[in-house]
N, C-alpha and C. Protein backbone atom coordinates (compact mmCIF):
# COMPACT_ATOMS: atom_id res chain seq x y z
N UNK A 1 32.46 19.09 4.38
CA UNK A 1 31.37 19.31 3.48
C UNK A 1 30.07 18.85 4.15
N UNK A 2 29.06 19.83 4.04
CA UNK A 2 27.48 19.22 4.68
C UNK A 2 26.81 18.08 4.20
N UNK A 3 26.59 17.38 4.92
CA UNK A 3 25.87 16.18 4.27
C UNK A 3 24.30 16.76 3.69
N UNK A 4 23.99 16.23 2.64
CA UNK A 4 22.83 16.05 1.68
C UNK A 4 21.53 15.72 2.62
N UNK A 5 20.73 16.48 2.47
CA UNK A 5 19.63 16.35 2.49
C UNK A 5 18.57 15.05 1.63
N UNK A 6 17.98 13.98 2.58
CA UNK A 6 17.64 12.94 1.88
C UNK A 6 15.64 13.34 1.55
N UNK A 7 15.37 13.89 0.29
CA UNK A 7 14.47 14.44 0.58
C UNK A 7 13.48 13.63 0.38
N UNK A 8 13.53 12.39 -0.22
CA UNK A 8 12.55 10.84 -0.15
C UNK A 8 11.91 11.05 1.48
N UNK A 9 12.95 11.05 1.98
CA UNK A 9 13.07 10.63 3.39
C UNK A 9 11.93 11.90 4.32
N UNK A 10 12.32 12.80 4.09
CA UNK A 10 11.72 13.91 4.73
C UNK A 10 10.08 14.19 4.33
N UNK A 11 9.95 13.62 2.91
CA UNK A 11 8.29 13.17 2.50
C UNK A 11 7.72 12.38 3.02
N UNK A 12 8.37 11.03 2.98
CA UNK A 12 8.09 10.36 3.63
C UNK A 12 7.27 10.68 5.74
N UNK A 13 8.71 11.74 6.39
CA UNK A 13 8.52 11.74 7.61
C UNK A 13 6.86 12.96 7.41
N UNK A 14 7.33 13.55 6.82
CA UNK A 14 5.77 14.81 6.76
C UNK A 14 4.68 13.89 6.24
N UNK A 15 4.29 13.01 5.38
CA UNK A 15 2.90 12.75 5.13
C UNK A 15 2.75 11.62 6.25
N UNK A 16 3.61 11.15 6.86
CA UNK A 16 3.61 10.65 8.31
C UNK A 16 2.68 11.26 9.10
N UNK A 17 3.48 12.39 9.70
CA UNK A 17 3.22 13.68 10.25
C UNK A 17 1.74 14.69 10.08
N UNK A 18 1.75 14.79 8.60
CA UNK A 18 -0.08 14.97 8.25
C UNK A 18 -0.91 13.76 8.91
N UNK A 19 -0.83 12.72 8.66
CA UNK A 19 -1.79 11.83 9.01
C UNK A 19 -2.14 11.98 10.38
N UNK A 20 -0.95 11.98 11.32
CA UNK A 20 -1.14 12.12 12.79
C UNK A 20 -1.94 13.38 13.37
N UNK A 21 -1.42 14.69 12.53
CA UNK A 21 -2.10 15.78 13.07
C UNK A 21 -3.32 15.66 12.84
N UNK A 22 -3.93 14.98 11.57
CA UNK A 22 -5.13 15.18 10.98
C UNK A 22 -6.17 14.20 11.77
N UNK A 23 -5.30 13.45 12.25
CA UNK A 23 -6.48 12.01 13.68
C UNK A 23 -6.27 13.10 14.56
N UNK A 24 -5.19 13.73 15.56
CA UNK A 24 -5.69 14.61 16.30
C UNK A 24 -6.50 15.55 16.11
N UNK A 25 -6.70 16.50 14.55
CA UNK A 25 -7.32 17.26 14.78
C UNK A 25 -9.11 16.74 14.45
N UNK A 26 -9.47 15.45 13.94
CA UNK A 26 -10.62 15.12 14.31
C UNK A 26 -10.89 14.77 15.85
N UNK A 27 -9.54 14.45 16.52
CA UNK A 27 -10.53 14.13 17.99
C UNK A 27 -10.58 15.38 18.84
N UNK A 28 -10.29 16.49 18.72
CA UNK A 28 -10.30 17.94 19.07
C UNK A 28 -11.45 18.71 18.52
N UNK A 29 -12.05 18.32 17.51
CA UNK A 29 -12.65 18.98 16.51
C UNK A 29 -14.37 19.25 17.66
N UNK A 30 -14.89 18.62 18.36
CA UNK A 30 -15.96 18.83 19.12
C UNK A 30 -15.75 19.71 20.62
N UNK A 31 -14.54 19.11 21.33
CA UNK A 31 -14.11 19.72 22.27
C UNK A 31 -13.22 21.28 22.03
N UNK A 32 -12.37 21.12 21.21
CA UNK A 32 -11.39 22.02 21.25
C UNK A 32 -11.36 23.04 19.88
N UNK A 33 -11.97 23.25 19.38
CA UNK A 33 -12.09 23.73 17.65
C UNK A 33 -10.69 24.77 17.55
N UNK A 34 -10.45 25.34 18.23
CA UNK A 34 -9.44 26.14 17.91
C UNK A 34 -7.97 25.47 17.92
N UNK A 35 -7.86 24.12 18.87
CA UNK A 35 -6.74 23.78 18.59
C UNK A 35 -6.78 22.30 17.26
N UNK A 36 -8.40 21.77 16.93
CA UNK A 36 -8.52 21.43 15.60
C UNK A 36 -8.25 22.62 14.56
N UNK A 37 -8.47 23.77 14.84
CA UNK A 37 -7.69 24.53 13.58
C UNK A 37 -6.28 24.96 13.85
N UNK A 38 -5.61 24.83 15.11
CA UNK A 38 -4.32 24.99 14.69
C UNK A 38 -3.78 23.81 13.77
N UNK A 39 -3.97 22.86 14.55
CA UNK A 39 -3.91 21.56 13.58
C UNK A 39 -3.73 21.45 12.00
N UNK A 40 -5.23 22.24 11.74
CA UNK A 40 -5.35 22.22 10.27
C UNK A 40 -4.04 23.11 9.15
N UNK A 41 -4.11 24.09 10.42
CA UNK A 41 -2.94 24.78 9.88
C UNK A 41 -2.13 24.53 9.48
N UNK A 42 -1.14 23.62 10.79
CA UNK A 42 -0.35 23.17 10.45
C UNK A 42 0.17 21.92 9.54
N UNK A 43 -0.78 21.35 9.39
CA UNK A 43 -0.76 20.08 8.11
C UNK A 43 -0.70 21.25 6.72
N UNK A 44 -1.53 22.38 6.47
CA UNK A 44 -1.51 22.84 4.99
C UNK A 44 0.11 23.44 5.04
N UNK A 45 0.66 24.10 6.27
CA UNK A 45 2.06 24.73 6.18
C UNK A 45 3.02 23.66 6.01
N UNK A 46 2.98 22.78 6.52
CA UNK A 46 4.15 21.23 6.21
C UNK A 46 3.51 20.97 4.72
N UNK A 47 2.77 20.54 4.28
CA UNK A 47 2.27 20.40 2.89
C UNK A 47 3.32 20.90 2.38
N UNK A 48 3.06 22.00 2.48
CA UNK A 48 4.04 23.71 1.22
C UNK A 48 4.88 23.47 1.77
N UNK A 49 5.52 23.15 2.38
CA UNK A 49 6.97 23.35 2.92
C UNK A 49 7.82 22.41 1.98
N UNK A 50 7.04 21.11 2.80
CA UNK A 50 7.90 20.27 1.75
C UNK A 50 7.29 19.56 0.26
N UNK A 51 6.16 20.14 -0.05
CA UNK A 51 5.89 20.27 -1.46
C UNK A 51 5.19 18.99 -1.79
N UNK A 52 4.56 18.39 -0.95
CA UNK A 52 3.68 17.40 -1.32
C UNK A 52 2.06 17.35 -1.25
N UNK A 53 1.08 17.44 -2.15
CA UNK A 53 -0.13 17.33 -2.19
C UNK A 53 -1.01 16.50 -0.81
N UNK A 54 -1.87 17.22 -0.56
CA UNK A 54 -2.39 17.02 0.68
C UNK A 54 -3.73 15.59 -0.07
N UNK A 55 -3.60 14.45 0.77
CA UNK A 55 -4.60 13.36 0.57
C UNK A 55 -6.04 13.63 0.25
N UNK A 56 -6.58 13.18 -0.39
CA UNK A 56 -7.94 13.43 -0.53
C UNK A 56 -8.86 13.69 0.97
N UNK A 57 -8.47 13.38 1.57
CA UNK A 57 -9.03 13.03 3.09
C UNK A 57 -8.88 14.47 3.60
N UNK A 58 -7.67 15.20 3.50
CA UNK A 58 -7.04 16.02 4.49
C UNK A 58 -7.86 17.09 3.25
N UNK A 59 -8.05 17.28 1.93
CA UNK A 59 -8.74 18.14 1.14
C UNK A 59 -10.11 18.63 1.22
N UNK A 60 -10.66 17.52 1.90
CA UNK A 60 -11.89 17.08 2.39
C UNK A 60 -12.25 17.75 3.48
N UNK A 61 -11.13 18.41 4.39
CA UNK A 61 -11.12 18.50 5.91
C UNK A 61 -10.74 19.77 6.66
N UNK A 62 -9.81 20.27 5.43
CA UNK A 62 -9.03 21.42 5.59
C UNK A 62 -9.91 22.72 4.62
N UNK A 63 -10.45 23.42 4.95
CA UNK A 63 -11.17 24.68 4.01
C UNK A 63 -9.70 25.48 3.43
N UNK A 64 -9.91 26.02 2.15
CA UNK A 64 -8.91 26.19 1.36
C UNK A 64 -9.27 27.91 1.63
N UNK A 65 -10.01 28.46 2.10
CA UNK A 65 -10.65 29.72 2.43
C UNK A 65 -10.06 30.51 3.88
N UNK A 66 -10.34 29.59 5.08
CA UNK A 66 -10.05 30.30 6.24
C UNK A 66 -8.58 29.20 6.62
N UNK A 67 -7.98 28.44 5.67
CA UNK A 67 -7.17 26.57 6.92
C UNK A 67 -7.92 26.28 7.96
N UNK A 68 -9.24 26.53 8.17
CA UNK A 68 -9.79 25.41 9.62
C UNK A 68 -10.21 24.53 9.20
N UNK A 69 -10.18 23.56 10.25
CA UNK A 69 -10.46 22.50 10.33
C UNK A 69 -11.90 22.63 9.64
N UNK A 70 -13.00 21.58 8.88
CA UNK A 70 -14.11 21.75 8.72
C UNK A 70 -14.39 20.16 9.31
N UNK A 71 -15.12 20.63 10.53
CA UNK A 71 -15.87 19.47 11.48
C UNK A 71 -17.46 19.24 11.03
N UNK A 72 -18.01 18.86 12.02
CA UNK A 72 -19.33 18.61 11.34
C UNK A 72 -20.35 20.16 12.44
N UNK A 73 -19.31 20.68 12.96
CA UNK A 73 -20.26 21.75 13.35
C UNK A 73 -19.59 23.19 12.71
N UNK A 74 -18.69 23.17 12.11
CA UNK A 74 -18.11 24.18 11.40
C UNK A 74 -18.45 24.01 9.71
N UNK A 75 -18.75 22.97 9.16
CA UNK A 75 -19.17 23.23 7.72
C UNK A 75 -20.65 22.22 7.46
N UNK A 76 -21.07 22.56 6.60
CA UNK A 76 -22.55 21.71 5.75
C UNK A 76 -22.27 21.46 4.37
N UNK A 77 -22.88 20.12 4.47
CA UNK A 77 -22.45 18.87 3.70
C UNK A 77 -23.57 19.13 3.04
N UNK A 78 -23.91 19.38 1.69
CA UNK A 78 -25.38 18.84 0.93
C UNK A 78 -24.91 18.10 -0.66
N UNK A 79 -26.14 17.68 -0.72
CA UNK A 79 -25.40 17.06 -2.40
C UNK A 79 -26.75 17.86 -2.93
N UNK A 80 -25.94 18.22 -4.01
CA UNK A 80 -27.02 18.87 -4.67
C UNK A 80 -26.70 18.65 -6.55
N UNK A 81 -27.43 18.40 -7.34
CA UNK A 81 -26.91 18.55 -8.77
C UNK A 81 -26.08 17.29 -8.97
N UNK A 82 -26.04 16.38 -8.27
CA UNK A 82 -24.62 15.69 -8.52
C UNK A 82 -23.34 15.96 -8.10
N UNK A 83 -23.21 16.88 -7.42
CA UNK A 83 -21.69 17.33 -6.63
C UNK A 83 -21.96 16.93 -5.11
N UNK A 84 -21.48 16.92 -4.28
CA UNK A 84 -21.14 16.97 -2.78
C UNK A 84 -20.47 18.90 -2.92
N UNK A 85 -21.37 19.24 -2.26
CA UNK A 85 -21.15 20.58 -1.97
C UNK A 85 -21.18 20.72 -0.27
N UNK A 86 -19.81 21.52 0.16
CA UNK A 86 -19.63 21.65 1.04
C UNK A 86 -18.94 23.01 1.51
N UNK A 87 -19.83 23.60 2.55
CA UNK A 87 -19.69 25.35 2.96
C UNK A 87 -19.21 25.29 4.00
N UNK A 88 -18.27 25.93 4.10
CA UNK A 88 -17.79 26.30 5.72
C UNK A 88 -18.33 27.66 6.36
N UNK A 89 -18.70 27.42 7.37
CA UNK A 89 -19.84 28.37 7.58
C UNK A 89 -18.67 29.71 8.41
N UNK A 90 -17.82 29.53 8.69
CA UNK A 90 -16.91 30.40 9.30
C UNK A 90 -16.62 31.78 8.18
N UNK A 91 -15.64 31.11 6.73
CA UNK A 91 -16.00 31.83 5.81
C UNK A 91 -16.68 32.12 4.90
N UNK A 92 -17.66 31.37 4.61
CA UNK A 92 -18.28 31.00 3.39
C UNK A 92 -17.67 30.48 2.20
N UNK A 93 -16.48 29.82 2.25
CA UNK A 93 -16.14 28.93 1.19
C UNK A 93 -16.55 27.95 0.81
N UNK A 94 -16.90 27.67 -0.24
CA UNK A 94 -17.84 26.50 -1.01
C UNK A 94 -17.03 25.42 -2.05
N UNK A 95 -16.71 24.56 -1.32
CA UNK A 95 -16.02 23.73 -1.86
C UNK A 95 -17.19 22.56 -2.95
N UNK A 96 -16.95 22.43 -4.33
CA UNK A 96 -17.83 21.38 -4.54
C UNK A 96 -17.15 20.28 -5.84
N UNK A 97 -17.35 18.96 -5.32
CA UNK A 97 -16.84 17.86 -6.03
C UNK A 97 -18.08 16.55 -6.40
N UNK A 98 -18.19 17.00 -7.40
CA UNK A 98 -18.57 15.63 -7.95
C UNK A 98 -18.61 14.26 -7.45
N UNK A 99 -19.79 14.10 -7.63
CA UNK A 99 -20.06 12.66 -7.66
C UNK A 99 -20.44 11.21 -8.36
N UNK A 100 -19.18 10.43 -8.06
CA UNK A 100 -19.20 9.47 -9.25
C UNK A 100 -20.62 9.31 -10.45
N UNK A 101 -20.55 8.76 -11.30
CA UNK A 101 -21.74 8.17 -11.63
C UNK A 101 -21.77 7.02 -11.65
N UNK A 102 -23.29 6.11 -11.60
CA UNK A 102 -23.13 4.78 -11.54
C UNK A 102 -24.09 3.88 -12.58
C-alpha cells in the first residue's frame, strides 16, 4: 500500500520555498529581470499547486496581471486618495490597497 502523503509537511516545505525564490528574485530584479520573473512565476505556480495563499510581501511583488516580478523599475508606487496604488508598467495592472488610518 502507498504511503500517505504528509500534506502539513509539504506546506510547510513550499512557503519555505516561496520565501527563498522571492530573496532571489529581489536580488535579480536590477541585473537579470527576466530571470526575477521566472522567479515570480514560479512562487504564484507552487502557491496553486499546493493551495496556500501567497504572504503579503510576495502580493506586494508579484503583479496578478502579467506574474512578473514588480521591481522598482518595472512598476510605480504612488499614494494617492489614501490607497498605495501601484502600476506595473509592463501590463498596466493597477493594483490598489489602502492605507491604514491613524
Amino acid at each position: 500500500m502507498a504511503r500517505r502523503r504528509d500534506k502539513g509537511e509539504e506546506k510547510s516545505i513550499a512557503s519555505r520555498r516561496i520565501a527563498i525564490l522571492l530573496h532571489q528574485a529581489e536580488l535579480e530584479a536590477s541585473q537579470e529581470p527576466d530571470l526575477a520573473d521566472a522567479y515570480a512565476q514560479r512562487v504564484r505556480r507552487l502557491a496553486m499547486k499546493v493551495q496556500i495563499g501567497l504572504p503579503k510581501l510576495a502580493k506586494a511583488l508579484i503583479c496578478r496581471g502579467c506574474s512578473g516580478f514588480k521591481g522598482p523599475n518595472v512598476a510605480r508606487t504612488r499614494i494617492r486618495n489614501g490607497q498605495l496604488v501601484q502600476t506595473c508598467l509592463r501590463c498596466g495592472h493597477i493594483r490598489r490597497q489602502p492605507l491604514g488610518s491613524s
